[in-house]
PDB file of N, CA and C in Angstrom:
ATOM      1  N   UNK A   1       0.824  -1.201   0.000  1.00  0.00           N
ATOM      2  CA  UNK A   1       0.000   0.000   0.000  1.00  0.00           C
ATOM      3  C   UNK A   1       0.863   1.258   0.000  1.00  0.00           C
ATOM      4  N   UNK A   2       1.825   1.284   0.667  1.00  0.00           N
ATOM      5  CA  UNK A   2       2.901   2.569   0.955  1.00  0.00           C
ATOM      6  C   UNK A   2       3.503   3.024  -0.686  1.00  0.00           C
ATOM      7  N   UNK A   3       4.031   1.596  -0.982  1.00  0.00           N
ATOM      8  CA  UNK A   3       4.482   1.877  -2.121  1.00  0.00           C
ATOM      9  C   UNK A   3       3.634   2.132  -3.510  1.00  0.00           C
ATOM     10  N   UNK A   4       2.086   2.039  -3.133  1.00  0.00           N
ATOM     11  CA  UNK A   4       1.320   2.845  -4.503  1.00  0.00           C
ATOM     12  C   UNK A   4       0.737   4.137  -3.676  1.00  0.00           C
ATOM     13  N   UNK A   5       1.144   4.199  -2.727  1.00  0.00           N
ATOM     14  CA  UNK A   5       0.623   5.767  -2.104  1.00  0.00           C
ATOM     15  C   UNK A   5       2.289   6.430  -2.609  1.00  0.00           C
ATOM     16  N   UNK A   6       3.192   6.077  -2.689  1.00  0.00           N
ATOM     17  CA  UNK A   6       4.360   6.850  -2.971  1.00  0.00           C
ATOM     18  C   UNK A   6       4.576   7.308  -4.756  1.00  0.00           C
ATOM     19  N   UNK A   7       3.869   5.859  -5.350  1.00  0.00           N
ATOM     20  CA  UNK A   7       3.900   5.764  -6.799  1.00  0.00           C
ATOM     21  C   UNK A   7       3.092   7.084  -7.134  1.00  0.00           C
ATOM     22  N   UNK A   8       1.551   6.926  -6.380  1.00  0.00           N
ATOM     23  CA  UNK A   8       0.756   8.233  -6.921  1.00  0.00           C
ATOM     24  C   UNK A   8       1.388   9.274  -6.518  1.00  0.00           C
ATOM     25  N   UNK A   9       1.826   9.650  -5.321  1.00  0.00           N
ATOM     26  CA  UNK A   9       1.620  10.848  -4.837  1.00  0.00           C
ATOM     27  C   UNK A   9       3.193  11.418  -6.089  1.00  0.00           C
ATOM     28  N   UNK A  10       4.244  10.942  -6.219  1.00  0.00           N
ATOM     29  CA  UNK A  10       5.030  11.211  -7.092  1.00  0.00           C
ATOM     30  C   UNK A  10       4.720  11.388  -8.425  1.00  0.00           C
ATOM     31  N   UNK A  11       3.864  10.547  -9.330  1.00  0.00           N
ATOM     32  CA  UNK A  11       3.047  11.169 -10.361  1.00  0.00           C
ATOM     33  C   UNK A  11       2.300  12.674 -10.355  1.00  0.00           C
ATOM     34  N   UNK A  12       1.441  12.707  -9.531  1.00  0.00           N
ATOM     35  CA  UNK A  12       0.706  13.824  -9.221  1.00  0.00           C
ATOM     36  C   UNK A  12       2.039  14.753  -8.958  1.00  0.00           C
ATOM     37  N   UNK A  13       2.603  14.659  -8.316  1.00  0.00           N
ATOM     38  CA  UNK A  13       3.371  15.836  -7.826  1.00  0.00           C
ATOM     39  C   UNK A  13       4.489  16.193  -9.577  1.00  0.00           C
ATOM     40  N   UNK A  14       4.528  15.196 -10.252  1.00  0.00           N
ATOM     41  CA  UNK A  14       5.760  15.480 -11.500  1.00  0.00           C
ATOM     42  C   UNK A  14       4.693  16.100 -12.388  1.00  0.00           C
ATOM     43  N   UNK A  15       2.927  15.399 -12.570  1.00  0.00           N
ATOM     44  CA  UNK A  15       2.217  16.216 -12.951  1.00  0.00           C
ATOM     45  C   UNK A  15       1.905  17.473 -12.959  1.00  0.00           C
ATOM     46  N   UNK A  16       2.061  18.279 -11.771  1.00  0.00           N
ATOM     47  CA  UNK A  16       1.896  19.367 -11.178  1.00  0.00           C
ATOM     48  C   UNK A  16       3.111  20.055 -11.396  1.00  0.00           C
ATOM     49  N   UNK A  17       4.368  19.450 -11.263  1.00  0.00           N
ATOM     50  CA  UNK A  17       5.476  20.181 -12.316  1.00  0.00           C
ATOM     51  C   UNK A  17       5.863  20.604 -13.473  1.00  0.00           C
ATOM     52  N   UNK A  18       4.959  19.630 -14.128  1.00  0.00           N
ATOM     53  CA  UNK A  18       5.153  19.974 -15.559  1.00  0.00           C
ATOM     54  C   UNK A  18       4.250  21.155 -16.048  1.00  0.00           C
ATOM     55  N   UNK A  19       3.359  20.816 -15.116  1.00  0.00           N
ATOM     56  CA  UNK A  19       2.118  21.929 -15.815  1.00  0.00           C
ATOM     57  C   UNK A  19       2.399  23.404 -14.916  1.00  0.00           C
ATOM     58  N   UNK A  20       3.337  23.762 -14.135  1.00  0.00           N
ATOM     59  CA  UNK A  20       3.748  25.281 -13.618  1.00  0.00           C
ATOM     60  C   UNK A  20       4.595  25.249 -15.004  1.00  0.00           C
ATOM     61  N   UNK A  21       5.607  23.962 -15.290  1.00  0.00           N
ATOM     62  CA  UNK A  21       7.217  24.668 -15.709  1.00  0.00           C
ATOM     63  C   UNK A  21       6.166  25.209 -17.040  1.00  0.00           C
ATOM     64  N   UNK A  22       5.371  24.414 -17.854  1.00  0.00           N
ATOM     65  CA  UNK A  22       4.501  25.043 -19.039  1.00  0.00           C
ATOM     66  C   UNK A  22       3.848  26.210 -19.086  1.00  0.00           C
ATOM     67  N   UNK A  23       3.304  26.635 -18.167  1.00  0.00           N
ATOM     68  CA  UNK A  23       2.673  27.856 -17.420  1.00  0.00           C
ATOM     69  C   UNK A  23       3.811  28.420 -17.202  1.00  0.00           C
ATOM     70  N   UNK A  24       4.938  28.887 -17.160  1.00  0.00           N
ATOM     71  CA  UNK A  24       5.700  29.238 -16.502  1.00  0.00           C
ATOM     72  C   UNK A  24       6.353  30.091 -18.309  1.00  0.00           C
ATOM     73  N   UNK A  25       6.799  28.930 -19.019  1.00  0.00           N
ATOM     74  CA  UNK A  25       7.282  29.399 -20.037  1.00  0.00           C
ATOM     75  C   UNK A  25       6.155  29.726 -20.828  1.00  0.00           C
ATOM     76  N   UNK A  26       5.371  30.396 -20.894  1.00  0.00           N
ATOM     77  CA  UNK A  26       4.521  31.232 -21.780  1.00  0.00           C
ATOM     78  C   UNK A  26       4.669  32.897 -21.146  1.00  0.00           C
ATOM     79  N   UNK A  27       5.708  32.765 -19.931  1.00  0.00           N
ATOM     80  CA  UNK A  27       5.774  33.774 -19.478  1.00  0.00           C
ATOM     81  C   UNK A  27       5.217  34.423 -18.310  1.00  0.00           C
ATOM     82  N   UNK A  28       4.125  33.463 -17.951  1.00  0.00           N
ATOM     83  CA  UNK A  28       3.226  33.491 -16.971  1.00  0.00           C
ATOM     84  C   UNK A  28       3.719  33.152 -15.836  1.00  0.00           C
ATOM     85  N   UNK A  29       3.771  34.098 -14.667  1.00  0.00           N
ATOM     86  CA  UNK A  29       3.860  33.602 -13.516  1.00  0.00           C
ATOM     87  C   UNK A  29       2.777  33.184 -12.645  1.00  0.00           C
ATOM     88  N   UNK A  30       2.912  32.021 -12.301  1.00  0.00           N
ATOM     89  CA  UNK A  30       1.424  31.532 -11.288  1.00  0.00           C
ATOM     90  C   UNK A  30       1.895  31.730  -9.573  1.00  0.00           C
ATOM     91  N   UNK A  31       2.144  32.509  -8.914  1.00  0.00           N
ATOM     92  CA  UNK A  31       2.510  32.361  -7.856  1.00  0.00           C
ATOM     93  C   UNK A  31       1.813  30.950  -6.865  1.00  0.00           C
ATOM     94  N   UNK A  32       0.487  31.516  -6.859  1.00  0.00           N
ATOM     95  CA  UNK A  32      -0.425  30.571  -6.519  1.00  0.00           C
ATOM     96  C   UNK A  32      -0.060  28.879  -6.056  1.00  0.00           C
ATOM     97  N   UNK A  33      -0.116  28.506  -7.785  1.00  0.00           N
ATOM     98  CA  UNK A  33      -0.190  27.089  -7.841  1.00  0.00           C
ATOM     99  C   UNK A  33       1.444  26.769  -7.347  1.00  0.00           C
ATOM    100  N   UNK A  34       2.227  28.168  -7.571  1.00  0.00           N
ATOM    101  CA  UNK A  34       3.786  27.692  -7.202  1.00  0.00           C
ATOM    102  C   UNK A  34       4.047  27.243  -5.670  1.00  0.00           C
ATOM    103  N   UNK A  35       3.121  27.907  -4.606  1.00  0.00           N
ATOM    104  CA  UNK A  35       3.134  27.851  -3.634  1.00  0.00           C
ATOM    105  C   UNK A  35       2.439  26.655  -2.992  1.00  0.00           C
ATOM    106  N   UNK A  36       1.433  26.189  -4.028  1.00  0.00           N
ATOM    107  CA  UNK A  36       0.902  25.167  -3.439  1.00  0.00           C
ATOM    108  C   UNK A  36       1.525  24.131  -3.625  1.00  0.00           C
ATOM    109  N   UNK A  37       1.976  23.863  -4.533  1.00  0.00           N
ATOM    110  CA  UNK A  37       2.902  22.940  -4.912  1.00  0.00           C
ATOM    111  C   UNK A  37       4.111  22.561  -4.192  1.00  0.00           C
ATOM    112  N   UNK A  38       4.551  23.768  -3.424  1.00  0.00           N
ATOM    113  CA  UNK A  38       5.392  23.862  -3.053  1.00  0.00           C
ATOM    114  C   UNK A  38       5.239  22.896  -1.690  1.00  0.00           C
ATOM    115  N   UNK A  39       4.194  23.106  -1.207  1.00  0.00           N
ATOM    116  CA  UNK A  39       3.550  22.729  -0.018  1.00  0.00           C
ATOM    117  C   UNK A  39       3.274  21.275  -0.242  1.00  0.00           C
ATOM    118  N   UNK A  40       2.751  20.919  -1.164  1.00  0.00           N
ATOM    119  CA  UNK A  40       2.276  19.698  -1.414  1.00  0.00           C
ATOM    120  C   UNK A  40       3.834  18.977  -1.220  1.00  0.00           C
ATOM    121  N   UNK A  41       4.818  19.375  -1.868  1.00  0.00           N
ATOM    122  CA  UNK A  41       5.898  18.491  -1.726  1.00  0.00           C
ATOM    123  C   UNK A  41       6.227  18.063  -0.397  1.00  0.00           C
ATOM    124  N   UNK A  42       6.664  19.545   0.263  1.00  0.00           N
ATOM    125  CA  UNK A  42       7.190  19.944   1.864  1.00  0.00           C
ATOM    126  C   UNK A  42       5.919  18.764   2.458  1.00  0.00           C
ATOM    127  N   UNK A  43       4.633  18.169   1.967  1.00  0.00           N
ATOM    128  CA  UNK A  43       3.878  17.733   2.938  1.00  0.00           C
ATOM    129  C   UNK A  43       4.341  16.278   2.704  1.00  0.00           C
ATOM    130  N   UNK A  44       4.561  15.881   1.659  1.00  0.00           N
ATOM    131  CA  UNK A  44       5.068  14.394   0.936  1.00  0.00           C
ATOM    132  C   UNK A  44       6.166  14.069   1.620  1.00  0.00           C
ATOM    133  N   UNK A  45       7.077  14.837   2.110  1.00  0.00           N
ATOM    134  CA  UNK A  45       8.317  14.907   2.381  1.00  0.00           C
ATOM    135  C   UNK A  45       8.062  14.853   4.303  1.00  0.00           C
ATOM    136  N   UNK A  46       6.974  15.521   4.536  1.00  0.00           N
ATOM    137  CA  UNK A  46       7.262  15.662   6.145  1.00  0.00           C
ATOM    138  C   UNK A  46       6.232  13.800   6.217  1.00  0.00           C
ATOM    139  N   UNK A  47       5.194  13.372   5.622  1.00  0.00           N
ATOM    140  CA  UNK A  47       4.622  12.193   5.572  1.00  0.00           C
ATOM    141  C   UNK A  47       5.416  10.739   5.390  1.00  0.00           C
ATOM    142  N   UNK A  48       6.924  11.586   4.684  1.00  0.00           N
ATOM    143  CA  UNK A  48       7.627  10.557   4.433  1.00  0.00           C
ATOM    144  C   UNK A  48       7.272   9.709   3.043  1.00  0.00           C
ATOM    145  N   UNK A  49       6.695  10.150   2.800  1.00  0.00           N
ATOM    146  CA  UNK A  49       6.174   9.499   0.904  1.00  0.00           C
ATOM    147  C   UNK A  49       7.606   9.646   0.344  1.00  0.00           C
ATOM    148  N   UNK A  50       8.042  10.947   0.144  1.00  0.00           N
ATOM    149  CA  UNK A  50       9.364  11.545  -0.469  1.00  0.00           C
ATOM    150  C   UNK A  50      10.545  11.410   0.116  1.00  0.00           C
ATOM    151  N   UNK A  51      11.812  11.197  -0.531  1.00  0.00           N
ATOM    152  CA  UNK A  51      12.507  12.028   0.246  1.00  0.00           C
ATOM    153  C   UNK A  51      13.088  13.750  -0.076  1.00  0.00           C
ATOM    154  N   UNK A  52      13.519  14.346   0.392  1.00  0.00           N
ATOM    155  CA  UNK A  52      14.258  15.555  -0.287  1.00  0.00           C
ATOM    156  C   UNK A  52      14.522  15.565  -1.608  1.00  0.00           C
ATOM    157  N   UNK A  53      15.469  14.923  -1.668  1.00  0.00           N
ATOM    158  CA  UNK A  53      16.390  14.541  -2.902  1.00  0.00           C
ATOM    159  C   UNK A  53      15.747  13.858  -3.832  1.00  0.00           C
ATOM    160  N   UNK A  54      14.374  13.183  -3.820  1.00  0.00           N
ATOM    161  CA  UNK A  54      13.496  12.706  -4.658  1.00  0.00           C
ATOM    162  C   UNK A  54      12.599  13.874  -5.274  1.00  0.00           C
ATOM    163  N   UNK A  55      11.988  14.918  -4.399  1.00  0.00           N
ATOM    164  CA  UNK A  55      11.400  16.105  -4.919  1.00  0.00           C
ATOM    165  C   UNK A  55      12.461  16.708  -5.864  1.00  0.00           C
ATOM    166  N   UNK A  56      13.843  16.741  -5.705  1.00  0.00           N
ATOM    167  CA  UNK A  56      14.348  17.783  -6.181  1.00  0.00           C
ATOM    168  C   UNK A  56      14.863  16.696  -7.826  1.00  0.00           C
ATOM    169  N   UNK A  57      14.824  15.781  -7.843  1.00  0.00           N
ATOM    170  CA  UNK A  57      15.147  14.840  -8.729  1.00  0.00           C
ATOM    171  C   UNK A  57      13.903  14.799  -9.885  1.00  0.00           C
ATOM    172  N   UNK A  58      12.224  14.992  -9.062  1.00  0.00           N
ATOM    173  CA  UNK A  58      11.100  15.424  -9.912  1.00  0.00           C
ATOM    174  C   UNK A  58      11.194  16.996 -10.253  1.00  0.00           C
ATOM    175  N   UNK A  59      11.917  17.663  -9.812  1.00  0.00           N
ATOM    176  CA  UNK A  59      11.683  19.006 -10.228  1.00  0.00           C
ATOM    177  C   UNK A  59      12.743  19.088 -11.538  1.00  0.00           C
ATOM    178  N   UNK A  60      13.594  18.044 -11.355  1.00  0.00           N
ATOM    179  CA  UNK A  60      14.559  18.302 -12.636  1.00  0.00           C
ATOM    180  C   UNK A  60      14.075  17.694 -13.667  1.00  0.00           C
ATOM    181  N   UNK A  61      13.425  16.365 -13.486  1.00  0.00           N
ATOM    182  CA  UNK A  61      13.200  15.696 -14.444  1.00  0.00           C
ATOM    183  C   UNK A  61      11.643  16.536 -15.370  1.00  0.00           C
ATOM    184  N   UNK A  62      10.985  17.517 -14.457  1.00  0.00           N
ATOM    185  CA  UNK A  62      10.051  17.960 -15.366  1.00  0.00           C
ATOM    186  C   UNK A  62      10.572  19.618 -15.906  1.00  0.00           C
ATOM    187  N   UNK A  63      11.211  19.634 -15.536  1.00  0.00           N
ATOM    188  CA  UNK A  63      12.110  21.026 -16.030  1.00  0.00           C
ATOM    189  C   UNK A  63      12.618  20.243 -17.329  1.00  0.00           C
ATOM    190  N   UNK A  64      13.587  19.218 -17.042  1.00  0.00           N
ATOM    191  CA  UNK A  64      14.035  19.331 -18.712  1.00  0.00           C
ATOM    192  C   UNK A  64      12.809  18.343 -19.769  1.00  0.00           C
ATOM    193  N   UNK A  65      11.849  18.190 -19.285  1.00  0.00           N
ATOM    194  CA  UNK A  65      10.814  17.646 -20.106  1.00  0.00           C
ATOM    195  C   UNK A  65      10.288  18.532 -20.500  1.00  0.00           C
ATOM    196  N   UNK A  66      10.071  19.920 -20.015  1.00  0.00           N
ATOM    197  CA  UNK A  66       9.643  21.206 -20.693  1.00  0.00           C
ATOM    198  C   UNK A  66      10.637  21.713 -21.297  1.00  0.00           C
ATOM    199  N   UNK A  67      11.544  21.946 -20.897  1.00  0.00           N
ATOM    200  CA  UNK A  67      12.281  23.289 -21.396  1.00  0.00           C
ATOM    201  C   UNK A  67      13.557  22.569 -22.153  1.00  0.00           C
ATOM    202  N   UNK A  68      13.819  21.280 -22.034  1.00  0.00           N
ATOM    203  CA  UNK A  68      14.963  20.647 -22.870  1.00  0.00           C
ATOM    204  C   UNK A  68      16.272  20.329 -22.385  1.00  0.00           C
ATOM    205  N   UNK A  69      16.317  21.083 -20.991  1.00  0.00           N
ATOM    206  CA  UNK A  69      17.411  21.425 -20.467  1.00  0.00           C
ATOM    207  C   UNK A  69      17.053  21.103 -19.318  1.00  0.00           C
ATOM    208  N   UNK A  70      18.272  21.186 -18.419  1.00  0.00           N
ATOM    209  CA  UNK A  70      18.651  21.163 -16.958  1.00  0.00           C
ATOM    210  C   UNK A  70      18.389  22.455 -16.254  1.00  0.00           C
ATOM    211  N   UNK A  71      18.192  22.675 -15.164  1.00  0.00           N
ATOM    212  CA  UNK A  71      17.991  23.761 -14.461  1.00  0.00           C
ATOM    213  C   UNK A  71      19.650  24.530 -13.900  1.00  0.00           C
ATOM    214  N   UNK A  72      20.269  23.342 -14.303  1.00  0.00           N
ATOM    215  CA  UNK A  72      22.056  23.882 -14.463  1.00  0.00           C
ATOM    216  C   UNK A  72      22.247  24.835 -15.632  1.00  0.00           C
ATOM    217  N   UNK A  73      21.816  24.309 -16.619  1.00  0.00           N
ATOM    218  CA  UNK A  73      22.087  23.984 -18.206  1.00  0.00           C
ATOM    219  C   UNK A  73      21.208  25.322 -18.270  1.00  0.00           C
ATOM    220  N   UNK A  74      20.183  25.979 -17.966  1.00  0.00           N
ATOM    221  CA  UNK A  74      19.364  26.943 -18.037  1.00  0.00           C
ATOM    222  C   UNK A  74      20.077  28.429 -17.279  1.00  0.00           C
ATOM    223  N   UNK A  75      20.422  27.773 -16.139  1.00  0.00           N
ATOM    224  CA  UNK A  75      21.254  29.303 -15.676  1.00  0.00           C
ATOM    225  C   UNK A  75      22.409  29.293 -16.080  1.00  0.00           C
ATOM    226  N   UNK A  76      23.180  28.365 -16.523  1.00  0.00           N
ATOM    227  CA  UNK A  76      24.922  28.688 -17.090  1.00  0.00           C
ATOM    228  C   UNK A  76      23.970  29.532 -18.244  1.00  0.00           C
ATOM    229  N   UNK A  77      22.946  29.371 -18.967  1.00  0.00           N
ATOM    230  CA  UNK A  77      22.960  30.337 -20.469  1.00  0.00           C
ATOM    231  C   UNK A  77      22.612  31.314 -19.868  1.00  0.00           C
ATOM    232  N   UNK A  78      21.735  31.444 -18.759  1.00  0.00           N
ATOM    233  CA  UNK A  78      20.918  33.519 -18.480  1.00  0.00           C
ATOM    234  C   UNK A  78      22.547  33.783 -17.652  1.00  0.00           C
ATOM    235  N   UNK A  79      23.464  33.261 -17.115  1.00  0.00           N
ATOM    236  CA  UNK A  79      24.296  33.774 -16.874  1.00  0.00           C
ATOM    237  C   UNK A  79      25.225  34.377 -17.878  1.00  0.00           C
ATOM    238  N   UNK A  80      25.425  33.619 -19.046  1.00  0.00           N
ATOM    239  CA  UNK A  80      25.972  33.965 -19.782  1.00  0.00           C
ATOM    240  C   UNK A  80      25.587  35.295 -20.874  1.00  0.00           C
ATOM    241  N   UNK A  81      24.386  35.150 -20.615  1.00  0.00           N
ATOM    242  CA  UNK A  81      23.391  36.170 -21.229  1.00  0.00           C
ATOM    243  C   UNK A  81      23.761  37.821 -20.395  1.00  0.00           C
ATOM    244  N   UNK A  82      23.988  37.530 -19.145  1.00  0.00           N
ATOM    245  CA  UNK A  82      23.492  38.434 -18.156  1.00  0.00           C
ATOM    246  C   UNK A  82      25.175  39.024 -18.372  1.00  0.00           C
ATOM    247  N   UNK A  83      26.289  38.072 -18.444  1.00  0.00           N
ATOM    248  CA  UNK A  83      27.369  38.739 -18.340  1.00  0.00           C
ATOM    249  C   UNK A  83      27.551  39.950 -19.786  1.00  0.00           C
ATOM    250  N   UNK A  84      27.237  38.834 -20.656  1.00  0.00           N
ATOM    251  CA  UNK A  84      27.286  39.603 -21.698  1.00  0.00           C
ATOM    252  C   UNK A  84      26.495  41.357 -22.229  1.00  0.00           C
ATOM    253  N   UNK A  85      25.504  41.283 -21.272  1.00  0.00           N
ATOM    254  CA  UNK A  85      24.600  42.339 -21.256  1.00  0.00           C
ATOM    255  C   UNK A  85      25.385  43.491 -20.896  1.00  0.00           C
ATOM    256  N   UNK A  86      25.828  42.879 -19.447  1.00  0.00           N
ATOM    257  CA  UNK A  86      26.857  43.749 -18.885  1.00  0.00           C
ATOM    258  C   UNK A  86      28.487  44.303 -19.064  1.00  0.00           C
ATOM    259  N   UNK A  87      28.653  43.446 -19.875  1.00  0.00           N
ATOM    260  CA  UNK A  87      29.820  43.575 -20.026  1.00  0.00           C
ATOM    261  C   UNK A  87      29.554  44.293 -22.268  1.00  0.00           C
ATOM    262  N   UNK A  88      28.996  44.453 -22.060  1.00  0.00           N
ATOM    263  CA  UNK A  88      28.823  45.401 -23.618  1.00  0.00           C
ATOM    264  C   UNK A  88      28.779  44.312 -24.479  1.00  0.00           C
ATOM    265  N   UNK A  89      28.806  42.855 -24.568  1.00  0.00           N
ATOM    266  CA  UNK A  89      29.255  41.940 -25.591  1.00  0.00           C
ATOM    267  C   UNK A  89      28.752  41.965 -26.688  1.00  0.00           C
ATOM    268  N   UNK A  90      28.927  42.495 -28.058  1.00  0.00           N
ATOM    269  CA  UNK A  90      28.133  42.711 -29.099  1.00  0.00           C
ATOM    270  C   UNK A  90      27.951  41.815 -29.661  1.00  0.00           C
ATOM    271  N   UNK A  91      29.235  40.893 -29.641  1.00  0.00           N
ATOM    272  CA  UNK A  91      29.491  39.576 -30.299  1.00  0.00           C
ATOM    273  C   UNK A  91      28.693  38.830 -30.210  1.00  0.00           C
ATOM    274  N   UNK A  92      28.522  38.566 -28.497  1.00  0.00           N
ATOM    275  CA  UNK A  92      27.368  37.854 -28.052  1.00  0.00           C
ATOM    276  C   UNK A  92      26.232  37.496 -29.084  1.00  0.00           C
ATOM    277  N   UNK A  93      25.765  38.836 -29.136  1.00  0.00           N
ATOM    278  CA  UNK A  93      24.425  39.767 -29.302  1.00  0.00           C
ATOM    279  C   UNK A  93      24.314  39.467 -31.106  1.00  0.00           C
ATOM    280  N   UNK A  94      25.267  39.421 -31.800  1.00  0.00           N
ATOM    281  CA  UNK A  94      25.580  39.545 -33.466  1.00  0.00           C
ATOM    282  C   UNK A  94      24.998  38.212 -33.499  1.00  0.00           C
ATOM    283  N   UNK A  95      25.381  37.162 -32.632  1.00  0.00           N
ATOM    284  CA  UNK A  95      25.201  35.829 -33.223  1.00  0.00           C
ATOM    285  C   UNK A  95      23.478  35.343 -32.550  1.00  0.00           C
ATOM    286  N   UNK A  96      22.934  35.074 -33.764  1.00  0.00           N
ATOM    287  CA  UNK A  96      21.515  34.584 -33.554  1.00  0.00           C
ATOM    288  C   UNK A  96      20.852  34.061 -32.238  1.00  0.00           C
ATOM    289  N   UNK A  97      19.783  34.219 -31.843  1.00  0.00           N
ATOM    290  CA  UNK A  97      19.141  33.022 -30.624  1.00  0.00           C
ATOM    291  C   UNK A  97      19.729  31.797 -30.548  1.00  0.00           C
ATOM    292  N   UNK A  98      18.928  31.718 -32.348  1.00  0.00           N
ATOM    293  CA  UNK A  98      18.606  30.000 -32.518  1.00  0.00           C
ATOM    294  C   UNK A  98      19.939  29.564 -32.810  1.00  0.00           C
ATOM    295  N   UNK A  99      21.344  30.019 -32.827  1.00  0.00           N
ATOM    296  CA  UNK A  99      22.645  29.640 -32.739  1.00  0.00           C
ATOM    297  C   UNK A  99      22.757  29.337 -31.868  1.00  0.00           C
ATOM    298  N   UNK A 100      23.120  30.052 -30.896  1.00  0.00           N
ATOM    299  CA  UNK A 100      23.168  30.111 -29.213  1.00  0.00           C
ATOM    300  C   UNK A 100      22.600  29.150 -29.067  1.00  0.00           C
ATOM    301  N   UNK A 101      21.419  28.835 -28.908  1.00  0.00           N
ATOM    302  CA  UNK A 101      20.729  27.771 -28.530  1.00  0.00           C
ATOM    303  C   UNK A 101      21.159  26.437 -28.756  1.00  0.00           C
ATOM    304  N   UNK A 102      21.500  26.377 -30.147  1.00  0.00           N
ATOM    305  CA  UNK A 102      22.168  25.201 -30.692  1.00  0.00           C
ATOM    306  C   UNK A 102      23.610  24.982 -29.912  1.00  0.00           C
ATOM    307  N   UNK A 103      24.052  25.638 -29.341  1.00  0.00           N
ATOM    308  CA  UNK A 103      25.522  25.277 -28.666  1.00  0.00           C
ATOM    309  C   UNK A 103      25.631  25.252 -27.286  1.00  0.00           C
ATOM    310  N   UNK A 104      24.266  25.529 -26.776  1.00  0.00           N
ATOM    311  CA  UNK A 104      24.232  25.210 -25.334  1.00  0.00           C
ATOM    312  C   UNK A 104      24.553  23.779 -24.490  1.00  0.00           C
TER     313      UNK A 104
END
């Protein structure tokens, strides 16, 4: 029984990830559902369904099911973005998105 109360509650919860990180990249911030979610984990986790390191293992695995990438792999580029902003990089800036993108 434990182990299909752990099976669901981990579905539901990667469900509920995927559908902020989607909501999320249209630009939309949901505070809301972010918070509940948030909670829902912290409650999986204090019930013992989860462990830590299992939430944070579903938060990656539905991050790069949306977005393609790692949540590593996502800030090395806005970092790289961000230096370049700052630091005048035109070069950066000359070479396309969809380049960039391709060499991430």
């Amino acid at each position: 029984m434990i182990t299909k109360t752990k099976e669901v509650f981990q579905q539901e919860a990667l469900n509920r990830l995927i559908k902020l990180f989607q909501h999320s990249k249209t630009s939309k911030t949901d505070q809301k559902n972010k918070h509940r979610l948030e909670g829902f984990l912290h409650a999986g986790e204090y019930l013992g369904i989860i462990t830590h390191e299992e939430g944070i293992d579903m938060l990656e695995q539905a991050h790069f099911e949306v977005f393609g990438e790692s949540i590593k792999q996502k800030q090395a580029r806005k970092d790289q973005y961000r230096t370049a902003l700052n630091s005048d990089d035109l070069d950066f800036f000359d070479t396309p998105a969809i380049e960039r993108l391709k060499n991430k």
